[in-house]
PDB file of N, CA and C in Angstrom:
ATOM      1  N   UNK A   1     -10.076  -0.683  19.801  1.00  0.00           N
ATOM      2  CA  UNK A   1      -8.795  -1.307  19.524  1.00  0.00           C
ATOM      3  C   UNK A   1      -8.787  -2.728  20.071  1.00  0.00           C
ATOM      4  N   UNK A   2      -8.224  -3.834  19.532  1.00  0.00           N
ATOM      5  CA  UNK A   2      -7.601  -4.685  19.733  1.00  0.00           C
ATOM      6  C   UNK A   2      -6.407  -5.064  20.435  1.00  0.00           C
ATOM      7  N   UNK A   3      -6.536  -5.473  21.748  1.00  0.00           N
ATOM      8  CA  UNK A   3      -5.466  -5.552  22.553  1.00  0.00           C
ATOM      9  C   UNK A   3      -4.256  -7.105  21.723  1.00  0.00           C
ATOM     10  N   UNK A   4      -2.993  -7.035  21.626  1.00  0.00           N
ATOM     11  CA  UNK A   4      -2.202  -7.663  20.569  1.00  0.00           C
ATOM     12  C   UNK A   4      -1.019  -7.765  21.429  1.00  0.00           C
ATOM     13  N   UNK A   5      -0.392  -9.220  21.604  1.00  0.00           N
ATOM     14  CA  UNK A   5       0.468  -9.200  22.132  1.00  0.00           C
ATOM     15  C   UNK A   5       1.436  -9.654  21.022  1.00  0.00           C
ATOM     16  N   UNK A   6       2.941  -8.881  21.888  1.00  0.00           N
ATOM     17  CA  UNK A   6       4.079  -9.057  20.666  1.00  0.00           C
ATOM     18  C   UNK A   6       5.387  -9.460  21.545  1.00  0.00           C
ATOM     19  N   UNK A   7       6.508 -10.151  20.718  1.00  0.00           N
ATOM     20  CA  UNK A   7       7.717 -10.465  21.000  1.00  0.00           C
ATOM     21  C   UNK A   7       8.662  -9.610  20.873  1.00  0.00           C
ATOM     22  N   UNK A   8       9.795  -8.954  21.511  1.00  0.00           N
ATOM     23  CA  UNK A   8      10.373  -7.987  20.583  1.00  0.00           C
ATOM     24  C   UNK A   8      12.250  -8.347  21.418  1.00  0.00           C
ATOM     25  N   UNK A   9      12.990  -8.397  20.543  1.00  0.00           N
ATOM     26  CA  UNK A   9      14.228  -8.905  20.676  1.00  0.00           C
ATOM     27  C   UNK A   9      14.454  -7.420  21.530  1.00  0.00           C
ATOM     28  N   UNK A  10      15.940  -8.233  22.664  1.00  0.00           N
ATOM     29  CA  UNK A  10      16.224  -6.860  23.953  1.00  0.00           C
ATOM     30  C   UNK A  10      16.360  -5.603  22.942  1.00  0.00           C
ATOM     31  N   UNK A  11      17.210  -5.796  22.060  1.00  0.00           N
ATOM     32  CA  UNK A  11      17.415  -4.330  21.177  1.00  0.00           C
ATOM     33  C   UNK A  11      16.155  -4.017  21.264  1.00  0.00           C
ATOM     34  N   UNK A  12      14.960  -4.393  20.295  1.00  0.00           N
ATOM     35  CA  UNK A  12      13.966  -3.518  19.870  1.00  0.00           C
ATOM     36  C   UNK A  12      13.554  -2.953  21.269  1.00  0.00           C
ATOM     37  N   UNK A  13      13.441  -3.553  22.302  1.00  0.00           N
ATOM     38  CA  UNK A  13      12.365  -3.233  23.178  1.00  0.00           C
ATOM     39  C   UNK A  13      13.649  -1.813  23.912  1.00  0.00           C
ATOM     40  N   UNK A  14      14.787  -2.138  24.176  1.00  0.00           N
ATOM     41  CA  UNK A  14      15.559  -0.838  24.258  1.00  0.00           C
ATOM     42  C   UNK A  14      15.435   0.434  23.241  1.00  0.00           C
ATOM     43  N   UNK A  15      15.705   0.322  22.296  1.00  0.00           N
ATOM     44  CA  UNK A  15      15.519   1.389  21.179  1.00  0.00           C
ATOM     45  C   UNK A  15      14.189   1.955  21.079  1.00  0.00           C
ATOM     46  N   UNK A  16      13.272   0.799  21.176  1.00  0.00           N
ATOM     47  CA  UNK A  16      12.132   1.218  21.174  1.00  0.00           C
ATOM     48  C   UNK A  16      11.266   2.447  22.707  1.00  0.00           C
ATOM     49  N   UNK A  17      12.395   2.002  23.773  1.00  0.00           N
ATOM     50  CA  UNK A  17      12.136   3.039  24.767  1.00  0.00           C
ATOM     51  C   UNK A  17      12.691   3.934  24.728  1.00  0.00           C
ATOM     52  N   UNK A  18      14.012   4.263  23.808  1.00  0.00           N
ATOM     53  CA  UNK A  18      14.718   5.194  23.918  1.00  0.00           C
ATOM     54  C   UNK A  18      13.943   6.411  23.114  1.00  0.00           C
ATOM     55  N   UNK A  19      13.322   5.375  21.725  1.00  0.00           N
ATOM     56  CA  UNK A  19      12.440   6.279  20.998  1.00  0.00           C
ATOM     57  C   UNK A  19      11.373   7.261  22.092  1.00  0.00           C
ATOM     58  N   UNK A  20      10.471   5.995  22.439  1.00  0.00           N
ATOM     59  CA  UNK A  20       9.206   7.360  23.213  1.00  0.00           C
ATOM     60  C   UNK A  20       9.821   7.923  24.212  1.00  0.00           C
ATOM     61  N   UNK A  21      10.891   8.216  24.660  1.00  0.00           N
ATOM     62  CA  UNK A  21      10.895   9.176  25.714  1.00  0.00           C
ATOM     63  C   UNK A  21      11.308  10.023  25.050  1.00  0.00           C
ATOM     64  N   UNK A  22      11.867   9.805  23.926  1.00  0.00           N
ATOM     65  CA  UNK A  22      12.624  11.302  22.929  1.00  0.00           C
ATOM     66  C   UNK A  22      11.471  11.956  22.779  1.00  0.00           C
ATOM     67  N   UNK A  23      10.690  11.508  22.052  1.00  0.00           N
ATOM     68  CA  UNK A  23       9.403  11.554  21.425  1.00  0.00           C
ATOM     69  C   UNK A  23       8.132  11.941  21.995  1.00  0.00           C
ATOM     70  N   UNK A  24       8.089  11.215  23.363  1.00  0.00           N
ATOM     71  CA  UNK A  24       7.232  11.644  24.670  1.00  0.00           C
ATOM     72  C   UNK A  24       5.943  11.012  24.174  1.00  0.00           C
ATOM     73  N   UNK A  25       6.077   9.764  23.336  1.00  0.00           N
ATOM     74  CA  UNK A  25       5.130   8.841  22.925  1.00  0.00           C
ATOM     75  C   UNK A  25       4.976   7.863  23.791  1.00  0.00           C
ATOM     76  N   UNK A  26       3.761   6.829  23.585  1.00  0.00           N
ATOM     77  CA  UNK A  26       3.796   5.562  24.242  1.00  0.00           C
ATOM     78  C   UNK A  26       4.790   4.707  23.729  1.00  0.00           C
ATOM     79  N   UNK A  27       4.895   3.813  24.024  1.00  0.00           N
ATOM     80  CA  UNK A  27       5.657   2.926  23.154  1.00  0.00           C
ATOM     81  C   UNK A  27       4.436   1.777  22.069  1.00  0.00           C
ATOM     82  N   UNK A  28       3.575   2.012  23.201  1.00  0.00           N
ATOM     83  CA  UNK A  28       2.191   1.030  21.692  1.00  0.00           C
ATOM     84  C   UNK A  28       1.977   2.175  20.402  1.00  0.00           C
ATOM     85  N   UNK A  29       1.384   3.135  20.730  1.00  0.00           N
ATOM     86  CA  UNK A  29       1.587   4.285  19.696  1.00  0.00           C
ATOM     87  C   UNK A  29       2.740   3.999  19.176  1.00  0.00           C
ATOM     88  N   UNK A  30       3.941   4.014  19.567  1.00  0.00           N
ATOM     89  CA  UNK A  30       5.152   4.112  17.939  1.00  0.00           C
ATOM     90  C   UNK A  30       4.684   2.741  17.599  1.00  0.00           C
ATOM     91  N   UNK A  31       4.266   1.462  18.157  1.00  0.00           N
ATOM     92  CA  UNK A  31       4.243   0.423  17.175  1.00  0.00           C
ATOM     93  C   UNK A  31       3.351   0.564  16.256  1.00  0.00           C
ATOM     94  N   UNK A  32       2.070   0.987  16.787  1.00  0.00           N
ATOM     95  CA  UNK A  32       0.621   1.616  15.374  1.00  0.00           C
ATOM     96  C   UNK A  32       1.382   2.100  14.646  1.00  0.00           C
ATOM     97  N   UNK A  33       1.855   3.112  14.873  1.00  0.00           N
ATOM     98  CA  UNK A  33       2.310   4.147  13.542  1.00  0.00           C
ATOM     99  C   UNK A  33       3.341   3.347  12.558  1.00  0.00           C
ATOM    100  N   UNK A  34       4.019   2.503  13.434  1.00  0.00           N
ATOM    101  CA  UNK A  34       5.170   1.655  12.367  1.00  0.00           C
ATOM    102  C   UNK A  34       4.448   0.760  11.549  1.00  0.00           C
ATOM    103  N   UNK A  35       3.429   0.148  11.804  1.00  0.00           N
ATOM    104  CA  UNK A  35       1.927  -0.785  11.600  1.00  0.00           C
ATOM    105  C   UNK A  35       1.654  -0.086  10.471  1.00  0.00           C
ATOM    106  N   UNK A  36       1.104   0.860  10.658  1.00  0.00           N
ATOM    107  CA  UNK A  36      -0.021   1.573   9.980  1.00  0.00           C
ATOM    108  C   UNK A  36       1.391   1.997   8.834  1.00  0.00           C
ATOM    109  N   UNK A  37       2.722   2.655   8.777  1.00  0.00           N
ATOM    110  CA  UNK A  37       3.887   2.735   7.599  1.00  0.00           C
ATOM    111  C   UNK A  37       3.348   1.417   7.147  1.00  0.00           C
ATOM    112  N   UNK A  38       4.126   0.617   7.660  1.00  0.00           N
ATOM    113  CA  UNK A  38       4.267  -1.003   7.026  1.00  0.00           C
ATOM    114  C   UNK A  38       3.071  -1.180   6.045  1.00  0.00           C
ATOM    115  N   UNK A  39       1.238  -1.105   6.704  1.00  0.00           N
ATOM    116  CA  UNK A  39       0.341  -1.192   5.641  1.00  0.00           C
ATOM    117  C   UNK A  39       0.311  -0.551   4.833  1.00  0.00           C
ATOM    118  N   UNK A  40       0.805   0.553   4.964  1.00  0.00           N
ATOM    119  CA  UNK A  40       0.738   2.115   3.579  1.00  0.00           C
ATOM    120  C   UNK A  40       1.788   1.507   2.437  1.00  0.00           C
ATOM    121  N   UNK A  41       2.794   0.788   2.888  1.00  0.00           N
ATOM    122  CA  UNK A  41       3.494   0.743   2.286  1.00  0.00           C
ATOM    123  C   UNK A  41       3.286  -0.892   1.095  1.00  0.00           C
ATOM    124  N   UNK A  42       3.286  -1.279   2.165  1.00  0.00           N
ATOM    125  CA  UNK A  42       2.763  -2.673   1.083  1.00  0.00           C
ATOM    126  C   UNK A  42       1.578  -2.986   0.681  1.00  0.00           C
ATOM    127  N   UNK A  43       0.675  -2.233   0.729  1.00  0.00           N
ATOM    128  CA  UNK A  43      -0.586  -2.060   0.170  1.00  0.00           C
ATOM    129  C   UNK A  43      -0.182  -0.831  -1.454  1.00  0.00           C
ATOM    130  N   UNK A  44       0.459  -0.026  -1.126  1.00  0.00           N
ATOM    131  CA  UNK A  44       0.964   0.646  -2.601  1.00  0.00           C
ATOM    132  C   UNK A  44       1.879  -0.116  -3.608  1.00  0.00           C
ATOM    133  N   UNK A  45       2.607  -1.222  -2.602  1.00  0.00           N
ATOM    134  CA  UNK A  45       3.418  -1.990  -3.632  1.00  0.00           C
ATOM    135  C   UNK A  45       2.350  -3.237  -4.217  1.00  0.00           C
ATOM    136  N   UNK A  46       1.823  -3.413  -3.706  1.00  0.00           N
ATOM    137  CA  UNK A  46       1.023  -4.209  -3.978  1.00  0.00           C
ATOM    138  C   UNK A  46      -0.048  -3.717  -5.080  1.00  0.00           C
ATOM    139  N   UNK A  47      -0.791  -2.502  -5.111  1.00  0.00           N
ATOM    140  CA  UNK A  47      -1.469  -2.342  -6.150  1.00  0.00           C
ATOM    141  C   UNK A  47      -0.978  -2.027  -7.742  1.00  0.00           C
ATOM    142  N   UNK A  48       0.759  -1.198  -6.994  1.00  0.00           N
ATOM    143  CA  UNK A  48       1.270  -1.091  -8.150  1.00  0.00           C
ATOM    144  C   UNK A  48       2.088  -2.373  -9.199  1.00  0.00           C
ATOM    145  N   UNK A  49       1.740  -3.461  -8.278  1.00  0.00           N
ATOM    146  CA  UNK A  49       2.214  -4.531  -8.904  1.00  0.00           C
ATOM    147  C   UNK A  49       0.831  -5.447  -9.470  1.00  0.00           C
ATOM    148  N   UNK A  50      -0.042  -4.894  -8.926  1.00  0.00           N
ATOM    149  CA  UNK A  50      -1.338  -5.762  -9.728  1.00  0.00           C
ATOM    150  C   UNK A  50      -1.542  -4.417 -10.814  1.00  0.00           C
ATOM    151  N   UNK A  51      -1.420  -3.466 -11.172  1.00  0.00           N
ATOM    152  CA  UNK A  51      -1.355  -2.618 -11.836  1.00  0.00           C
ATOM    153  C   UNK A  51      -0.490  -3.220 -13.026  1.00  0.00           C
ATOM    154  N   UNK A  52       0.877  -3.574 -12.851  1.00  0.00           N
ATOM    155  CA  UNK A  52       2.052  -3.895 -13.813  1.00  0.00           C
ATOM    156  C   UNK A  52       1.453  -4.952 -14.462  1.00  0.00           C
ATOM    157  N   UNK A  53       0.847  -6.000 -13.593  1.00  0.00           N
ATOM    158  CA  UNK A  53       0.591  -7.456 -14.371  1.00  0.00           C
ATOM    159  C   UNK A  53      -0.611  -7.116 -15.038  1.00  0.00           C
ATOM    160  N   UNK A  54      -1.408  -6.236 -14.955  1.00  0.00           N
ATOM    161  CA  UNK A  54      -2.737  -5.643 -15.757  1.00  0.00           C
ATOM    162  C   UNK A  54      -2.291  -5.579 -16.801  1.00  0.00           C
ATOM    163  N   UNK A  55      -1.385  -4.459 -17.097  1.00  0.00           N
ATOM    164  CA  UNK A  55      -1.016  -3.853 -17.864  1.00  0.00           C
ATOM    165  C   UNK A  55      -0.710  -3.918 -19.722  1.00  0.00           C
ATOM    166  N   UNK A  56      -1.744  -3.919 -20.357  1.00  0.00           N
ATOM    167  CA  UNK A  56      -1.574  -4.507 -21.890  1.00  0.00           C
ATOM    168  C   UNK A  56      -2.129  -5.587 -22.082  1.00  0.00           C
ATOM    169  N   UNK A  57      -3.252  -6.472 -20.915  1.00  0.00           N
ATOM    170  CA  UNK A  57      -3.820  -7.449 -20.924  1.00  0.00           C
ATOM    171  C   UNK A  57      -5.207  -7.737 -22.684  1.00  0.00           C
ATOM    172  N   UNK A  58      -4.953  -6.923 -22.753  1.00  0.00           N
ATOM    173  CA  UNK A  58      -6.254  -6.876 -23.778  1.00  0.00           C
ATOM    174  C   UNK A  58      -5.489  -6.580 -25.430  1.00  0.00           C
ATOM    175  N   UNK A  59      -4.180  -6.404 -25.186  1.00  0.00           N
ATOM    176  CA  UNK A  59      -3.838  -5.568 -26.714  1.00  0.00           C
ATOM    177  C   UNK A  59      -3.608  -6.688 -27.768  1.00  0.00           C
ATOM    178  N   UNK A  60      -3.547  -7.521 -27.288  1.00  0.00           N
ATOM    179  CA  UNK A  60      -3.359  -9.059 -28.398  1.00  0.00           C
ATOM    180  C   UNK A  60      -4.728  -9.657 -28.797  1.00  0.00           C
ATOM    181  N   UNK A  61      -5.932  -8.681 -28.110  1.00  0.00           N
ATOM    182  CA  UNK A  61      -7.275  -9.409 -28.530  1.00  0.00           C
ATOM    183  C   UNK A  61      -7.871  -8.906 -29.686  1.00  0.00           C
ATOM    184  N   UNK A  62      -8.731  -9.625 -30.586  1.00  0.00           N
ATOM    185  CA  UNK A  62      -8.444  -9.807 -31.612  1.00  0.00           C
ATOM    186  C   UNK A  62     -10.644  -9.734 -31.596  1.00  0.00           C
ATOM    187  N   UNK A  63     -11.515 -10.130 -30.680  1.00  0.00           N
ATOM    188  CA  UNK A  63     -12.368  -9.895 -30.361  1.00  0.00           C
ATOM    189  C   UNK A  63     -13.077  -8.593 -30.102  1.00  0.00           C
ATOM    190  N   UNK A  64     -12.857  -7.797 -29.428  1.00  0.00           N
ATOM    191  CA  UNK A  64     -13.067  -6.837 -28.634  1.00  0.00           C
ATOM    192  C   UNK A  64     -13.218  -5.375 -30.069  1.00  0.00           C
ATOM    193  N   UNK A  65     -14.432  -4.865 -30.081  1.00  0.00           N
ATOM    194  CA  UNK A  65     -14.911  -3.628 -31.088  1.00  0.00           C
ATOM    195  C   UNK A  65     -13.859  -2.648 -31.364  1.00  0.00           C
ATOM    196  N   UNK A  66     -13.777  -1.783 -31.975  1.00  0.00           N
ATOM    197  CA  UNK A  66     -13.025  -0.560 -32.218  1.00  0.00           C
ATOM    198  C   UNK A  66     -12.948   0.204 -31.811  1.00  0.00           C
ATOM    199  N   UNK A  67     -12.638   0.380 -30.636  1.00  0.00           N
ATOM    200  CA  UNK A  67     -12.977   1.672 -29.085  1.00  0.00           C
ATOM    201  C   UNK A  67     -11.978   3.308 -30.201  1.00  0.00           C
ATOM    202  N   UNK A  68     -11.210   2.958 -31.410  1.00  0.00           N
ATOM    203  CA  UNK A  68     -11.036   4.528 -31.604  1.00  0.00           C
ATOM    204  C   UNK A  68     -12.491   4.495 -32.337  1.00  0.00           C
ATOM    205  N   UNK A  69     -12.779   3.836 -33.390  1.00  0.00           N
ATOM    206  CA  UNK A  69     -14.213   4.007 -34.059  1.00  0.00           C
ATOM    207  C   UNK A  69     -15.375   4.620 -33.292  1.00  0.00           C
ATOM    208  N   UNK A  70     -15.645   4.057 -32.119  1.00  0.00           N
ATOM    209  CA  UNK A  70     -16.804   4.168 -31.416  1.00  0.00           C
ATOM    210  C   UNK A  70     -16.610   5.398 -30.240  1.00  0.00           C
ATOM    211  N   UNK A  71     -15.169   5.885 -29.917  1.00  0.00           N
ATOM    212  CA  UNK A  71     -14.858   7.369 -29.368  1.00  0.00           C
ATOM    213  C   UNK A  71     -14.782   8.059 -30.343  1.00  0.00           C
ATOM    214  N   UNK A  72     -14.564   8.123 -31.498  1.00  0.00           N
ATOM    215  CA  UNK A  72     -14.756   8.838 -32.810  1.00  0.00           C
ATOM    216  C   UNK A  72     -16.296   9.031 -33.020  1.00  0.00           C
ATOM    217  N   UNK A  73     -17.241   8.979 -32.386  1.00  0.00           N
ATOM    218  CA  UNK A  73     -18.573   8.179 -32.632  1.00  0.00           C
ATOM    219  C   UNK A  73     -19.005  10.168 -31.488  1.00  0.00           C
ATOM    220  N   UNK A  74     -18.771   9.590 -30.589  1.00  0.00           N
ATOM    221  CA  UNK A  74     -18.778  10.393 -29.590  1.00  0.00           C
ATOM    222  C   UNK A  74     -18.251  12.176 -29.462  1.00  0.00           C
ATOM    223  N   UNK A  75     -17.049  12.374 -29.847  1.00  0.00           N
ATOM    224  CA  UNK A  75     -16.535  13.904 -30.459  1.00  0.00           C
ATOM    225  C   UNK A  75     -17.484  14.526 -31.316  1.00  0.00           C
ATOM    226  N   UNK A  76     -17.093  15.485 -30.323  1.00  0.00           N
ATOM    227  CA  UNK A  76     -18.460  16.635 -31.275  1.00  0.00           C
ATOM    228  C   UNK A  76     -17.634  17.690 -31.680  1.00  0.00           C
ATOM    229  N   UNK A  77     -17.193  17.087 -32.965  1.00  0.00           N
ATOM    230  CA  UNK A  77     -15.996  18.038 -33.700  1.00  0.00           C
ATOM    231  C   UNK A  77     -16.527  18.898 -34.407  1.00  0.00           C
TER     232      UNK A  77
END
């Protein structure tokens, strides 16, 4: 691990103790885990938004072979 220093307004750093003693966590542990949400989370928005802008990139091309012809090619009907 990477030792990381942080700022945290009086609230957070209160709430944030009130959390691990409920919890019987560290208080660095709840920040990983909020870390590690935060990346889960914008790493899925993120692919699903390079996903969206993908999306139909090729259907206006006018180049590109006959992919039903050539999967028609393939069926062993």
């Amino acid at each position: 691990m990477v030792r990381t220093q942080i700022y945290l307004t009086d609230r957070q750093r209160t709430e944030l103790e009130i959390i691990s003693k409920t919890l019987g966590k560290k208080q660095s542990e709840l920040i990983r885990e909020a870390v590690d949400r935060l990346i889960d989370q914008t790493g899925l928005s993120r692919r699903e938004s390079v996903l969206r802008e993908t999306a139909g990139i090729w259907k206006n091309r006018e180049d590109l072979p006959d992919f039903r012809a050539i999967r028609s090619e393939w069926d062993r009907s």
